[in-house]
C-alpha atoms as a PDB file:
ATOM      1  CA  UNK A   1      98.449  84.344 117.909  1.00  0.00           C
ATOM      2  CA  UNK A   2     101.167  86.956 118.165  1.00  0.00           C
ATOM      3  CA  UNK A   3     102.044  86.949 114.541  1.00  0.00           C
ATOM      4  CA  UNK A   4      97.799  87.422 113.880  1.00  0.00           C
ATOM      5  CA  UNK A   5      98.220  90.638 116.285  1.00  0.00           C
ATOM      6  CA  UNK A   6     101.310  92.078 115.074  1.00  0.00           C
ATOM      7  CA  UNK A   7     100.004  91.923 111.441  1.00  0.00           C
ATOM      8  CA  UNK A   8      96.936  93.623 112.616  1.00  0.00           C
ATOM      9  CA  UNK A   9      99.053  95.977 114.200  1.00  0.00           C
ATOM     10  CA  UNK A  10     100.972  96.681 110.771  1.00  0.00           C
ATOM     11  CA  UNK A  11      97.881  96.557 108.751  1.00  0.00           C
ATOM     12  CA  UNK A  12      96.153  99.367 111.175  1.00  0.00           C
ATOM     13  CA  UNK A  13      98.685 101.722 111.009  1.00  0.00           C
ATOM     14  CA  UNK A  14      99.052 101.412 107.587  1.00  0.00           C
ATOM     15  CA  UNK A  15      95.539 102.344 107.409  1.00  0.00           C
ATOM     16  CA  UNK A  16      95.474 105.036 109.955  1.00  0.00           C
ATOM     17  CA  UNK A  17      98.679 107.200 107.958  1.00  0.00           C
ATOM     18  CA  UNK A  18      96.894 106.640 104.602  1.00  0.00           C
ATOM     19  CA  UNK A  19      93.388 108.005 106.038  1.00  0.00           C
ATOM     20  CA  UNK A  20      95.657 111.338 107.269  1.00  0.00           C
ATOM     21  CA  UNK A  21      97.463 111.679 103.865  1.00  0.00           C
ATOM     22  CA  UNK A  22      94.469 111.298 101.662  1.00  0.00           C
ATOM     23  CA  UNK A  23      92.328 113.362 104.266  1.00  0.00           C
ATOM     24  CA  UNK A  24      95.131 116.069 103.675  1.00  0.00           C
ATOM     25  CA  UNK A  25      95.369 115.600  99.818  1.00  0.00           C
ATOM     26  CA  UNK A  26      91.067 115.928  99.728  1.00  0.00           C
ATOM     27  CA  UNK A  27      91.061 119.053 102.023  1.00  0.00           C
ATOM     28  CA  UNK A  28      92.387 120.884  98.582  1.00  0.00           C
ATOM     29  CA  UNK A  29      88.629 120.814  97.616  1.00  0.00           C
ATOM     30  CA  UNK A  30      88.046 123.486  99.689  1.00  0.00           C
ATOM     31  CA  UNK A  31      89.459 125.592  97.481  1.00  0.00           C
ATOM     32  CA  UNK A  32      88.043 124.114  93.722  1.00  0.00           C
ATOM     33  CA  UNK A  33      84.707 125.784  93.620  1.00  0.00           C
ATOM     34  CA  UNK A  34      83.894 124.286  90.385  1.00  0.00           C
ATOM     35  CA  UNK A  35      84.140 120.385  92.277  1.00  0.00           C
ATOM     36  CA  UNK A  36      81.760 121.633  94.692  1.00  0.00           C
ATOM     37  CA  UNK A  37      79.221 119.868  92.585  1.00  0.00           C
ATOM     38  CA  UNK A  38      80.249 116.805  91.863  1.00  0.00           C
ATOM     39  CA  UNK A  39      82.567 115.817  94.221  1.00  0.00           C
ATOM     40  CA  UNK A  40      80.459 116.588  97.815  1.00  0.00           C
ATOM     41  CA  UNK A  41      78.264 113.251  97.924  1.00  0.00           C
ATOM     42  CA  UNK A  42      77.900 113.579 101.675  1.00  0.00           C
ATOM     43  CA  UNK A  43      77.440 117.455 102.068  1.00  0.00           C
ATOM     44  CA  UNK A  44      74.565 116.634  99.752  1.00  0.00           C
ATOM     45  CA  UNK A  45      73.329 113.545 101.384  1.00  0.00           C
ATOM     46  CA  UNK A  46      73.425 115.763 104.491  1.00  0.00           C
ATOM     47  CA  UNK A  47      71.196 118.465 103.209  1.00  0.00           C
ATOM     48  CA  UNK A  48      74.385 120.704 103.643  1.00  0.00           C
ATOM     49  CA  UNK A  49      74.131 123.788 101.896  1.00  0.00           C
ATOM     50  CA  UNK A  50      77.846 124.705 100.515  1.00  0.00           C
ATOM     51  CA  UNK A  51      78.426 128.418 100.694  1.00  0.00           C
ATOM     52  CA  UNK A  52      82.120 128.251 100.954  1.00  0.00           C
ATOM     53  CA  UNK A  53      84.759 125.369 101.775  1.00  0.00           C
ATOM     54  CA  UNK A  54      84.616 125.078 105.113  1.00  0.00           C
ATOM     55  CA  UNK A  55      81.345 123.715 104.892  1.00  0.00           C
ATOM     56  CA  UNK A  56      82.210 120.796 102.622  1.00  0.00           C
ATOM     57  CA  UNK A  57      82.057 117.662 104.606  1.00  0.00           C
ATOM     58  CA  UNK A  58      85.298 116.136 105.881  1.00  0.00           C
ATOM     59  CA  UNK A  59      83.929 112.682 104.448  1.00  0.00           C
ATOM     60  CA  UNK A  60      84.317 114.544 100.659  1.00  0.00           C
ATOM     61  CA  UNK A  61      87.591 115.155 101.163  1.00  0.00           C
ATOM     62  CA  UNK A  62      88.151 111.641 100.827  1.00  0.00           C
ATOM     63  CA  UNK A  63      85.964 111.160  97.542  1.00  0.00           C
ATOM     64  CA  UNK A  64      87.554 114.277  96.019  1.00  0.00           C
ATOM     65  CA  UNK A  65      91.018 112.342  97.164  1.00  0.00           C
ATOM     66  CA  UNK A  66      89.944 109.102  95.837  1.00  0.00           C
ATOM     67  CA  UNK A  67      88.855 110.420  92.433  1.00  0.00           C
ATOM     68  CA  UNK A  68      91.714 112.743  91.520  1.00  0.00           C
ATOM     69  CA  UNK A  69      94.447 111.528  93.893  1.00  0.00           C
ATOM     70  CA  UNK A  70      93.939 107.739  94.342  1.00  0.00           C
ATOM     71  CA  UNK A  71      97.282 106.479  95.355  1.00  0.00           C
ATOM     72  CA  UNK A  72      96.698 106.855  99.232  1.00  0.00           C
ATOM     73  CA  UNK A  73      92.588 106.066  99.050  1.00  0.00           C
ATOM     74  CA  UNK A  74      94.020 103.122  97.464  1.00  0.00           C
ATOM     75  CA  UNK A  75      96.508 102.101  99.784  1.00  0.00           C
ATOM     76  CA  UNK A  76      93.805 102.685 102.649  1.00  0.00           C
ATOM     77  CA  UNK A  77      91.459 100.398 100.677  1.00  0.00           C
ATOM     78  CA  UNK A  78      93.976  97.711 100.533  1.00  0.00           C
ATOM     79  CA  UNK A  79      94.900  97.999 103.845  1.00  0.00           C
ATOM     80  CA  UNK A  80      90.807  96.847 105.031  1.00  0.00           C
ATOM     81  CA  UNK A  81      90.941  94.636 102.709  1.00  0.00           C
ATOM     82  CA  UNK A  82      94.335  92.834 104.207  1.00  0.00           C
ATOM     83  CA  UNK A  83      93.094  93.515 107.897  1.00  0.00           C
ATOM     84  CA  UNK A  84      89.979  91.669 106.936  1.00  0.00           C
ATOM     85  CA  UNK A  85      92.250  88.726 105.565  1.00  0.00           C
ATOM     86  CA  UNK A  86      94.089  88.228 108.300  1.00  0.00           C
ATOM     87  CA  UNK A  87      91.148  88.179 110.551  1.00  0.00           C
ATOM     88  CA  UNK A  88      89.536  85.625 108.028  1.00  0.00           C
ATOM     89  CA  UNK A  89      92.791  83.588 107.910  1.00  0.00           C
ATOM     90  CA  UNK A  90      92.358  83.469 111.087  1.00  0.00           C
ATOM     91  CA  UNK A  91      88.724  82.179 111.203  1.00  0.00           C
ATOM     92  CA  UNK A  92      89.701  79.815 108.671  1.00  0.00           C
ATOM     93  CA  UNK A  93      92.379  78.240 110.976  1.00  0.00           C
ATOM     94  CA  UNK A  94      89.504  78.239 113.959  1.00  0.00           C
ATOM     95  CA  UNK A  95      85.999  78.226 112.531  1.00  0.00           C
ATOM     96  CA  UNK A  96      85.784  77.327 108.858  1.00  0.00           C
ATOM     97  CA  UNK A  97      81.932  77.295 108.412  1.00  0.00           C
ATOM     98  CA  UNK A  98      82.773  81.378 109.743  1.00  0.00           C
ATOM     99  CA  UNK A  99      84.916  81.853 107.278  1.00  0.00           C
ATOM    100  CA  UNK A 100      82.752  80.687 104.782  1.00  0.00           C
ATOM    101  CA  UNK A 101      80.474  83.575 105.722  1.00  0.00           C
ATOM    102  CA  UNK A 102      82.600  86.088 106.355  1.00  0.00           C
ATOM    103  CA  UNK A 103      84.448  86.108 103.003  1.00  0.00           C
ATOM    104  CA  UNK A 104      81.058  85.642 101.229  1.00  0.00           C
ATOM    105  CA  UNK A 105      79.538  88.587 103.152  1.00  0.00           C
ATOM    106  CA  UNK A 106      82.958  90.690 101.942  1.00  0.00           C
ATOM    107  CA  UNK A 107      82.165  89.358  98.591  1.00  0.00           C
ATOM    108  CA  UNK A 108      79.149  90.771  98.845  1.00  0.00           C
ATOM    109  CA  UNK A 109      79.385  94.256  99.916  1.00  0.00           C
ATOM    110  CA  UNK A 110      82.913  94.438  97.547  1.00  0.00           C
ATOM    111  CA  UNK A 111      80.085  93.495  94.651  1.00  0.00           C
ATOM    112  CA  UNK A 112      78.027  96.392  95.955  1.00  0.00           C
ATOM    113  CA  UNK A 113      81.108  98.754  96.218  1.00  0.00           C
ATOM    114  CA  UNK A 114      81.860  97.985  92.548  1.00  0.00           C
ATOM    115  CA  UNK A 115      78.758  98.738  91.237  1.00  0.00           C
ATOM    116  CA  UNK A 116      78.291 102.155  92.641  1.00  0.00           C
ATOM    117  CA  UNK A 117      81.974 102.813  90.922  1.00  0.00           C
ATOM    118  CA  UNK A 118      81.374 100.834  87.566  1.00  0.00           C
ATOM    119  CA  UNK A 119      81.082 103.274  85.107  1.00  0.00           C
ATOM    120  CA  UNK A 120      83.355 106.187  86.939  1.00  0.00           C
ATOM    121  CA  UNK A 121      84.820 108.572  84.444  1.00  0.00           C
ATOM    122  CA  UNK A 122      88.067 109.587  86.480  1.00  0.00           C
ATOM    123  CA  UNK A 123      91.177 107.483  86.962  1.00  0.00           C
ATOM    124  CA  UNK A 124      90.781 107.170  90.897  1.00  0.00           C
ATOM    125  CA  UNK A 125      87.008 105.396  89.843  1.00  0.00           C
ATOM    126  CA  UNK A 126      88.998 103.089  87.620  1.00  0.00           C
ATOM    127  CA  UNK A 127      91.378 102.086  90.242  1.00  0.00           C
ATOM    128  CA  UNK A 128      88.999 101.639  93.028  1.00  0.00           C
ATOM    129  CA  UNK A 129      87.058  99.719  90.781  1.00  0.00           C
ATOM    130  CA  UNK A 130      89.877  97.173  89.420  1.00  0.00           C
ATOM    131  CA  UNK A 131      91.045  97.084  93.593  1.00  0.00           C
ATOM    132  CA  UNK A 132      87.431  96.020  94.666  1.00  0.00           C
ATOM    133  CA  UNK A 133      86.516  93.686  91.497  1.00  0.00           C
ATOM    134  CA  UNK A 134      89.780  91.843  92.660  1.00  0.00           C
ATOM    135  CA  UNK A 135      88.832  91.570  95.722  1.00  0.00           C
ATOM    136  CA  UNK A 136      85.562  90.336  94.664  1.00  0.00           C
ATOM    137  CA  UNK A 137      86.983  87.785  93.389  1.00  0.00           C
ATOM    138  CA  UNK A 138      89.431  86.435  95.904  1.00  0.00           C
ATOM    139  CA  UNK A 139      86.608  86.724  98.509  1.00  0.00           C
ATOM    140  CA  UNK A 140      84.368  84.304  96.888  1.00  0.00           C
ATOM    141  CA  UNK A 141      87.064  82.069  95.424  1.00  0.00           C
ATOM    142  CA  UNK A 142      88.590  81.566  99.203  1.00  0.00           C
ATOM    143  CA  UNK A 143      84.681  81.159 100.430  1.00  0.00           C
ATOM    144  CA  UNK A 144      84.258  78.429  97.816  1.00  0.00           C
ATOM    145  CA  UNK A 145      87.618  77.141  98.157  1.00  0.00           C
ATOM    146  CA  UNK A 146      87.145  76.617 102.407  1.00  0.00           C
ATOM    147  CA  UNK A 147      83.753  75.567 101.497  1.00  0.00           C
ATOM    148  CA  UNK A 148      84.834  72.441  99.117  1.00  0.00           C
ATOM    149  CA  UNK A 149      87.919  71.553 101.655  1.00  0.00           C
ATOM    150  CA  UNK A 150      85.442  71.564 104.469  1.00  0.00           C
ATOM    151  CA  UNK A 151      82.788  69.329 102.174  1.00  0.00           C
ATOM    152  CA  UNK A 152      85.806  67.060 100.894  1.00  0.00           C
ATOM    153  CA  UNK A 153      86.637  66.469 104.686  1.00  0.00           C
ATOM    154  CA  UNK A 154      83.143  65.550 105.381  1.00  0.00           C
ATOM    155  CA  UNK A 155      83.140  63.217 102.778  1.00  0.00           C
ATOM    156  CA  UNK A 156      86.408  61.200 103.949  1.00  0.00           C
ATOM    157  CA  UNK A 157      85.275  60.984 107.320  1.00  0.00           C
ATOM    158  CA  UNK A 158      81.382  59.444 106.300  1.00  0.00           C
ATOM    159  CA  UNK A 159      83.061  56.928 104.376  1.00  0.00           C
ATOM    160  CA  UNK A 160      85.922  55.694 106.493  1.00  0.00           C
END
């Protein structure tokens, strides 16, 4: 259990000093005026009328981070998706038929993800979209992969 913890541990700190770089890195929106427009998704979603930068939406500075300066958005992304791995290691050692759904459901909303970034026209879209199509994959093989090992056992225990 400790070594479960202690990569959690890692895996959230990682996390937490990305998010404060790449929060830092996206702040610089506040002074591209010409961005404003395309790079605000949530002062828009939020009805947020953008006069000057302070009122851009401290969730944009992360998509303005992510599409022009992906390397920490990135390493945050990476660092969810290995937190979730470990926790669904963990299921897998515990609960299979969990783990079954759990890597599906990632599958699933990583599927989502990617399709909302498919057709992005700046390098930190093509990145996110490579990191989250991988994932895609991996999800679903491991969720078929527990899957068959939990059918084969099945199997071998009906018959004997």
């Amino acid at each position: 259990m400790f070594k479960y913890v202690l990569q959690l541990i890692v895996g959230i700190f990682t996390l937490v000093v990305s998010t404060f770089i790449a929060w830092y890195e996206g702040s610089t929106i506040t002074n591209i005026v010409w961005e404003w427009r395309y790079s605000t998704p949530f002062s828009n979603l939020f009805n947020i009328e953008i006069t000057n930068g302070h009122d851009i939406s401290q969730l944009d500075y992360f998509v303005y981070a992510a599409k022009f300066q992906p390397l920490f958005p990135a390493i945050m992304m990476i660092s969810v998706i290995y937190i979730l791995s470990v926790v669904g290691y963990y299921l897998i050692k515990y609960n299979p038929k969990w783990a079954i759904g759990f890597f599906g459901g990632i599958g699933c909303i990583m599927i989502l993800l990617c399709g909302f970034i498919f057709n992005s026209t700046t390098i930190g879209g093509r990145i996110f979209f490579w990191i989250t199509l991988v994932s895609v994959l991996i999800s679903i093989a491991v969720a078929v992969f527990v899957y068959l090992r939990n059918f084969k056992h099945k199997l071998t225990i009906k018959t004997n």
